[in-house]
C-alpha atoms as a PDB file:
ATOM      1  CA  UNK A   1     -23.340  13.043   4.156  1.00  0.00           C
ATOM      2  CA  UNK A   2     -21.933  13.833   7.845  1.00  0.00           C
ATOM      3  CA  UNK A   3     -18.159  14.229   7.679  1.00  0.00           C
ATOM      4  CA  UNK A   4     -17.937  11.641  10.496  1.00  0.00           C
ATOM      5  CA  UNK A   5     -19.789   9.375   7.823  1.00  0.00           C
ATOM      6  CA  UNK A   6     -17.065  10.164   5.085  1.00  0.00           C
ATOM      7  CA  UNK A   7     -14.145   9.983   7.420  1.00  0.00           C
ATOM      8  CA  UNK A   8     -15.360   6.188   7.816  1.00  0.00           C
ATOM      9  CA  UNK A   9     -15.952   5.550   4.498  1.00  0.00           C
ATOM     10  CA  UNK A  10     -12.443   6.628   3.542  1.00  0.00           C
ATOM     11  CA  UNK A  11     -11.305   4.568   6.622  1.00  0.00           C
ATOM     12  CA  UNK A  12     -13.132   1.669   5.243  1.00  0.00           C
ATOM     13  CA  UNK A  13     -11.605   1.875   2.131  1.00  0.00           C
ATOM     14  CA  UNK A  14      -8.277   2.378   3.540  1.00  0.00           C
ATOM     15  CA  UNK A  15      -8.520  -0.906   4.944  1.00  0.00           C
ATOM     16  CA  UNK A  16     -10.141  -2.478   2.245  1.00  0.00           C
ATOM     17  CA  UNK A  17      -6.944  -1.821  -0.024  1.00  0.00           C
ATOM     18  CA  UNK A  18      -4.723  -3.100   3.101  1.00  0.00           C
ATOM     19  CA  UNK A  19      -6.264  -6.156   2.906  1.00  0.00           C
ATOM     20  CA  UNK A  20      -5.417  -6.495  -0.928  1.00  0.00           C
ATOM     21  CA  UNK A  21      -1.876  -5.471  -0.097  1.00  0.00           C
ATOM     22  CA  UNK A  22      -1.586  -8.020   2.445  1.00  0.00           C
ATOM     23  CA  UNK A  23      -2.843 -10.759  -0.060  1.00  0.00           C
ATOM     24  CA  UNK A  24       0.068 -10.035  -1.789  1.00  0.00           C
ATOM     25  CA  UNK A  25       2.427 -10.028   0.818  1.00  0.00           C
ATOM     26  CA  UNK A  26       1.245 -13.218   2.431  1.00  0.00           C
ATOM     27  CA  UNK A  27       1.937 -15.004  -1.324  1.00  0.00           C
ATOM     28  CA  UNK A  28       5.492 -13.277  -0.967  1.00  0.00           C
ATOM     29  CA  UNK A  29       5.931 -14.490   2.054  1.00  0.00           C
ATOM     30  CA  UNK A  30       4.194 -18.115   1.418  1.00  0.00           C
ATOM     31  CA  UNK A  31       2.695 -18.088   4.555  1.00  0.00           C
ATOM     32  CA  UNK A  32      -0.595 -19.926   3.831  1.00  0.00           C
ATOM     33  CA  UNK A  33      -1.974 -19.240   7.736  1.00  0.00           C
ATOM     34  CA  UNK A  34      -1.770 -15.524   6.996  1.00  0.00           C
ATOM     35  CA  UNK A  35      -3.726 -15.826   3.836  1.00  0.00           C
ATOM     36  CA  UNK A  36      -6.167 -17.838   5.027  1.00  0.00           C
ATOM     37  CA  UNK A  37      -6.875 -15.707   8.069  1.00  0.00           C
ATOM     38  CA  UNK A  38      -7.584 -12.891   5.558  1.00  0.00           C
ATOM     39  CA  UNK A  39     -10.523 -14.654   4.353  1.00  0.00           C
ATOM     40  CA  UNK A  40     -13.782 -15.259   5.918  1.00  0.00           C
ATOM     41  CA  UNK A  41     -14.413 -18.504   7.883  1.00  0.00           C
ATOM     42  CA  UNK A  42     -16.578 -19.445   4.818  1.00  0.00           C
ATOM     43  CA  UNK A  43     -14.310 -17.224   2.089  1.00  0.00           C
ATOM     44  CA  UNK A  44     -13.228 -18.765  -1.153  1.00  0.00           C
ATOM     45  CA  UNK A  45     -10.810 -17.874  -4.300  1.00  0.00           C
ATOM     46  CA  UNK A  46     -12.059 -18.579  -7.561  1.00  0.00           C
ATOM     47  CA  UNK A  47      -9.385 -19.561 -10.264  1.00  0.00           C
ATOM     48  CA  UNK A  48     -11.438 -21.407 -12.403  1.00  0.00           C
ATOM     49  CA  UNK A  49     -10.018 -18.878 -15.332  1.00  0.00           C
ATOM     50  CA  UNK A  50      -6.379 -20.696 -14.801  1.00  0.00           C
ATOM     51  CA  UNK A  51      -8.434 -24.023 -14.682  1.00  0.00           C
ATOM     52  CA  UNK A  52      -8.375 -24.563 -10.761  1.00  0.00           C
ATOM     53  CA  UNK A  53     -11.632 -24.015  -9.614  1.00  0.00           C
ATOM     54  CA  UNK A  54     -13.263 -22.640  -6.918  1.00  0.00           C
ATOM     55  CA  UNK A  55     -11.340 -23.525  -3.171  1.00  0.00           C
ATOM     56  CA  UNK A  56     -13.645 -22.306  -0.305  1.00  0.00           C
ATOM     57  CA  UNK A  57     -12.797 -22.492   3.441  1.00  0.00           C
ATOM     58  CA  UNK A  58      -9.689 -21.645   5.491  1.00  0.00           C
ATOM     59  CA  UNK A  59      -7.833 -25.606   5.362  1.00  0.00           C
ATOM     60  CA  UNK A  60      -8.605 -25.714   1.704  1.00  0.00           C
ATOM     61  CA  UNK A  61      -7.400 -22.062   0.805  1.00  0.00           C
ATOM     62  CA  UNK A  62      -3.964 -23.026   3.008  1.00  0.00           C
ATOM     63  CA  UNK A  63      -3.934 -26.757   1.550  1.00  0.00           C
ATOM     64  CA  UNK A  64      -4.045 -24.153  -2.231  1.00  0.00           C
ATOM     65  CA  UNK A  65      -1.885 -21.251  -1.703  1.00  0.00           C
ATOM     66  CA  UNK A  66       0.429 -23.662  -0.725  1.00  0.00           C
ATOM     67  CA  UNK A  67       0.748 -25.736  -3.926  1.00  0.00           C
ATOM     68  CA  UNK A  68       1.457 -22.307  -5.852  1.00  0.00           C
ATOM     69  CA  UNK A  69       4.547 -20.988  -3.448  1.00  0.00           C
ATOM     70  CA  UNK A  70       6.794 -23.007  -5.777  1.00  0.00           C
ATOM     71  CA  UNK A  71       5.817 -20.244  -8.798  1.00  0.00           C
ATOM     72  CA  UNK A  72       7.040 -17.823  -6.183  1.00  0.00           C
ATOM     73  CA  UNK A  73       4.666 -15.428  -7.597  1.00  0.00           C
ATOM     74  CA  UNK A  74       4.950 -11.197  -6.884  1.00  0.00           C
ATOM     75  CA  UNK A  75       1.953  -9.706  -7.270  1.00  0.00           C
ATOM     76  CA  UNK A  76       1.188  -6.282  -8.010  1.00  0.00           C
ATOM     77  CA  UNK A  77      -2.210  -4.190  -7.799  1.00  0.00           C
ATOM     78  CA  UNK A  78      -3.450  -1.080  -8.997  1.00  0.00           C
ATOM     79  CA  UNK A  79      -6.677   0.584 -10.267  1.00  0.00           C
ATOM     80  CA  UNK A  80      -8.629  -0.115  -6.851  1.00  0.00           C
ATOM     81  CA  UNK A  81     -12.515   0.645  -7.119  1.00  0.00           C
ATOM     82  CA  UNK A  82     -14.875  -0.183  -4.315  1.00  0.00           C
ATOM     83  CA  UNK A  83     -18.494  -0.111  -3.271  1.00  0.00           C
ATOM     84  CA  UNK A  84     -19.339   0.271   0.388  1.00  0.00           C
ATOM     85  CA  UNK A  85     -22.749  -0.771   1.216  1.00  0.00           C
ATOM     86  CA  UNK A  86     -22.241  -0.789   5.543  1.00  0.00           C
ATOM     87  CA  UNK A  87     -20.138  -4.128   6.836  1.00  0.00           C
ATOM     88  CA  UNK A  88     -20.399  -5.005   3.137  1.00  0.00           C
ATOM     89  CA  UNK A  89     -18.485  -4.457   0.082  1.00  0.00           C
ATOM     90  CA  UNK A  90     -17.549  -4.973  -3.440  1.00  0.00           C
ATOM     91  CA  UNK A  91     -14.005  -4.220  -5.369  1.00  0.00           C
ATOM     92  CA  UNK A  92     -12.269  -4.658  -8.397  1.00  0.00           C
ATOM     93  CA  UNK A  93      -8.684  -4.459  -9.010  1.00  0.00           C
ATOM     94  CA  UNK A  94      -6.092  -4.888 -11.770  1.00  0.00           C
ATOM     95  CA  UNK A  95      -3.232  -7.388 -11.235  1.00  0.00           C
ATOM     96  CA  UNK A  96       0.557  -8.015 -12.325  1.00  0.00           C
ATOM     97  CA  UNK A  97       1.981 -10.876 -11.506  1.00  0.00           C
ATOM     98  CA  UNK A  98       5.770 -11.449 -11.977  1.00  0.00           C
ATOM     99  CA  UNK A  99       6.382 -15.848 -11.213  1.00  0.00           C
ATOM    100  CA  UNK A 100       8.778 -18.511 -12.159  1.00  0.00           C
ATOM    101  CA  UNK A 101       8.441 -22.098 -13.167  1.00  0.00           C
ATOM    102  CA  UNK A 102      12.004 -23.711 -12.867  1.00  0.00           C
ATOM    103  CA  UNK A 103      14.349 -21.197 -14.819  1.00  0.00           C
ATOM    104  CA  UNK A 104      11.706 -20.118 -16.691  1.00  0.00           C
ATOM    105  CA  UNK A 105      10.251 -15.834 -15.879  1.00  0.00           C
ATOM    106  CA  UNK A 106       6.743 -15.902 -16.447  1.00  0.00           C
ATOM    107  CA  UNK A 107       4.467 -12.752 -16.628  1.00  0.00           C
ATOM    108  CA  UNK A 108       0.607 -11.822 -16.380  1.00  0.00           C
ATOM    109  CA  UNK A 109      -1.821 -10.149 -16.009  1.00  0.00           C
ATOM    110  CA  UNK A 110      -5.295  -9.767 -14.927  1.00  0.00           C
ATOM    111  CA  UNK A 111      -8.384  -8.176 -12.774  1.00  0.00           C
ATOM    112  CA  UNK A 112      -9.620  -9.411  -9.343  1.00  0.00           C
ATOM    113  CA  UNK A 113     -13.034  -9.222  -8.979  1.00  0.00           C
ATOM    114  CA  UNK A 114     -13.512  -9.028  -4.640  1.00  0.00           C
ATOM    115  CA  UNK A 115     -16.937  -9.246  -2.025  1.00  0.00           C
ATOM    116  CA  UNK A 116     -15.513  -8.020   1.341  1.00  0.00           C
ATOM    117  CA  UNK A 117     -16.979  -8.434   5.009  1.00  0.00           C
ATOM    118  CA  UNK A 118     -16.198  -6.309   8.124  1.00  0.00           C
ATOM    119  CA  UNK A 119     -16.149  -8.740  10.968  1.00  0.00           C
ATOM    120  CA  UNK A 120     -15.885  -7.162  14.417  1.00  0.00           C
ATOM    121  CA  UNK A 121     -14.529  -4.147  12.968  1.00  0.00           C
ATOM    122  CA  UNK A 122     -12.097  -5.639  10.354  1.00  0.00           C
ATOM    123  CA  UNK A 123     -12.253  -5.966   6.917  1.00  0.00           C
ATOM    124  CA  UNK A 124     -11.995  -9.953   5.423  1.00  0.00           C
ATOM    125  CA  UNK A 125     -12.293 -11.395   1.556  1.00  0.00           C
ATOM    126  CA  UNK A 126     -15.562 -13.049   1.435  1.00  0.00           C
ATOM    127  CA  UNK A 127     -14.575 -14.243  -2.281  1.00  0.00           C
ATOM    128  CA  UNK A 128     -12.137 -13.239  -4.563  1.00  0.00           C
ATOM    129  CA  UNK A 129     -12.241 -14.445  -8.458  1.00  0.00           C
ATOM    130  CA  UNK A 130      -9.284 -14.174 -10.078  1.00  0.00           C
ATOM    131  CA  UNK A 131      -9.643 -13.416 -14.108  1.00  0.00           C
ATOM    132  CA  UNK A 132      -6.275 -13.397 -15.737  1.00  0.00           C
ATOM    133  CA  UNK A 133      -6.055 -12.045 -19.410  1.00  0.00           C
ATOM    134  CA  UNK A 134      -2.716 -13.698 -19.468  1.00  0.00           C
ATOM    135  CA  UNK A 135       0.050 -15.944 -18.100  1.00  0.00           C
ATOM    136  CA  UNK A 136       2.786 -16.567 -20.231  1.00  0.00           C
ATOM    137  CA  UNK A 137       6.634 -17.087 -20.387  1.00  0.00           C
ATOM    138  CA  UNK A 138       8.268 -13.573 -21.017  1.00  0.00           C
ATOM    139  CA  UNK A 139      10.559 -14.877 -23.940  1.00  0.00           C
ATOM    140  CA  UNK A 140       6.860 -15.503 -25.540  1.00  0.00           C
ATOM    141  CA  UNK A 141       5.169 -12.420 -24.360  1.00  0.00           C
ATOM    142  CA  UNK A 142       1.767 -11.611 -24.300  1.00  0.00           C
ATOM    143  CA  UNK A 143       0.797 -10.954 -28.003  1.00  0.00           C
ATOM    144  CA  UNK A 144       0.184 -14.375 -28.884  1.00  0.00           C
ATOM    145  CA  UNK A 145      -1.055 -15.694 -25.756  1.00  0.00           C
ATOM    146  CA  UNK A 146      -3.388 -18.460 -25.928  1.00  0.00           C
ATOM    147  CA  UNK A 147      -3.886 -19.021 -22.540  1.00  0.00           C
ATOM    148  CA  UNK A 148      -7.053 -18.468 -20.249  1.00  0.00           C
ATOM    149  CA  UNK A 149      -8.282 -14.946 -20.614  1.00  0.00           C
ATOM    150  CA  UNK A 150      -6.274 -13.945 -23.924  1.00  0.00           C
ATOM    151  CA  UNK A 151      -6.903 -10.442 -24.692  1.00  0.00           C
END
C-alpha cells in the first residue's frame, strides 16, 4: 500500500469517527436538522431493539430525534472499528447513554452497528441500527434488566 493510500485511509477514518461524534452532539444539542443532515438523503436509524422501528429519510429521522429530546439523552462512544471498502464503509461502535425520564436517571448501554457513504468527499450514515443490551433506571441497575437486549 502507497503511503498516499494510507494517509487517506486514516483520513477516512478520521472522519468516519467525526461523524459518530457529531451524532452525539446533535442529540445534545436536539437539533434534529443537524442530525438529519448527517444521514444520507435515503439514510435510516433502526431502533427496532427499543421497539421503534426502522425511520428512514431526512423529515422522518427529524420528525424522530425529535420525540426523544425530552429523555435529554448524552451519549457516549468508544471501541470504534471500521471497514473501508472506497466511498463505502462499515463500523461498529459501543455506546453509553446517560438520559432522564421526569426525575428519574436512566442508564444504558449498547453497540451501534453503522454502513457509511462518502458523498462529494464527505462522510454520511447510510444506516445506523442501534442494539441496546440495556436501558434501565439507575436505582434498578443493570443486573436484572429485562429490557430489550438484556445481557
Amino acid at each position: 500500500m502507497k503511503l498516499e493510500d494510507m494517509v487517506q485511509e486514516l483520513w477516512d477514518r478520521e472522519k468516519i469517527k467525526e461523524l459518530t461524534y457529531q451524532y452525539g452532539l446533535a442529540i445534545e444539542a436536539q437539533d434534529a436538522d443537524r442530525m438529519a443532515n448527517l444521514f444520507t438523503e435515503d439514510g435510516s436509524v433502526d431502533f427496532s431493539s427499543l421497539g421503534r422501528g426502522v425511520i428512514k429519510g431526512h423529515q422522518n429521522l427529524r420528525e424522530f430525534y425529535r420525540g426523544t429530546w425530552p429523555l435529554k439523552v448524552k451519549p457516549f462512544f468508544t471501541n470504534h472499528v471500521i471497514q473501508i471498502n472506497g466511498n463505502q464503509a462499515t463500523g461498529v461502535c459501543s455506546l453509553e447513554n446517560r438520559a432522564t425520564r421526569g426525575d428519574e436517571s436512566l442508564i444504558g448501554a449498547g453497540r451501534l452497528y453503522d454502513e457509511y457513504e462518502k458523498i462529494n468527499g464527505e462522510w454520511k450514515f447510510k444506516s445506523r441500527r442501534v442494539e441496546m443490551f440495556y436501558f434501565v433506571p439507575l436505582s434498578e441497575g443493570w443486573a436484572k434488566a429485562t429490557g430489550p437486549g438484556k445481557l
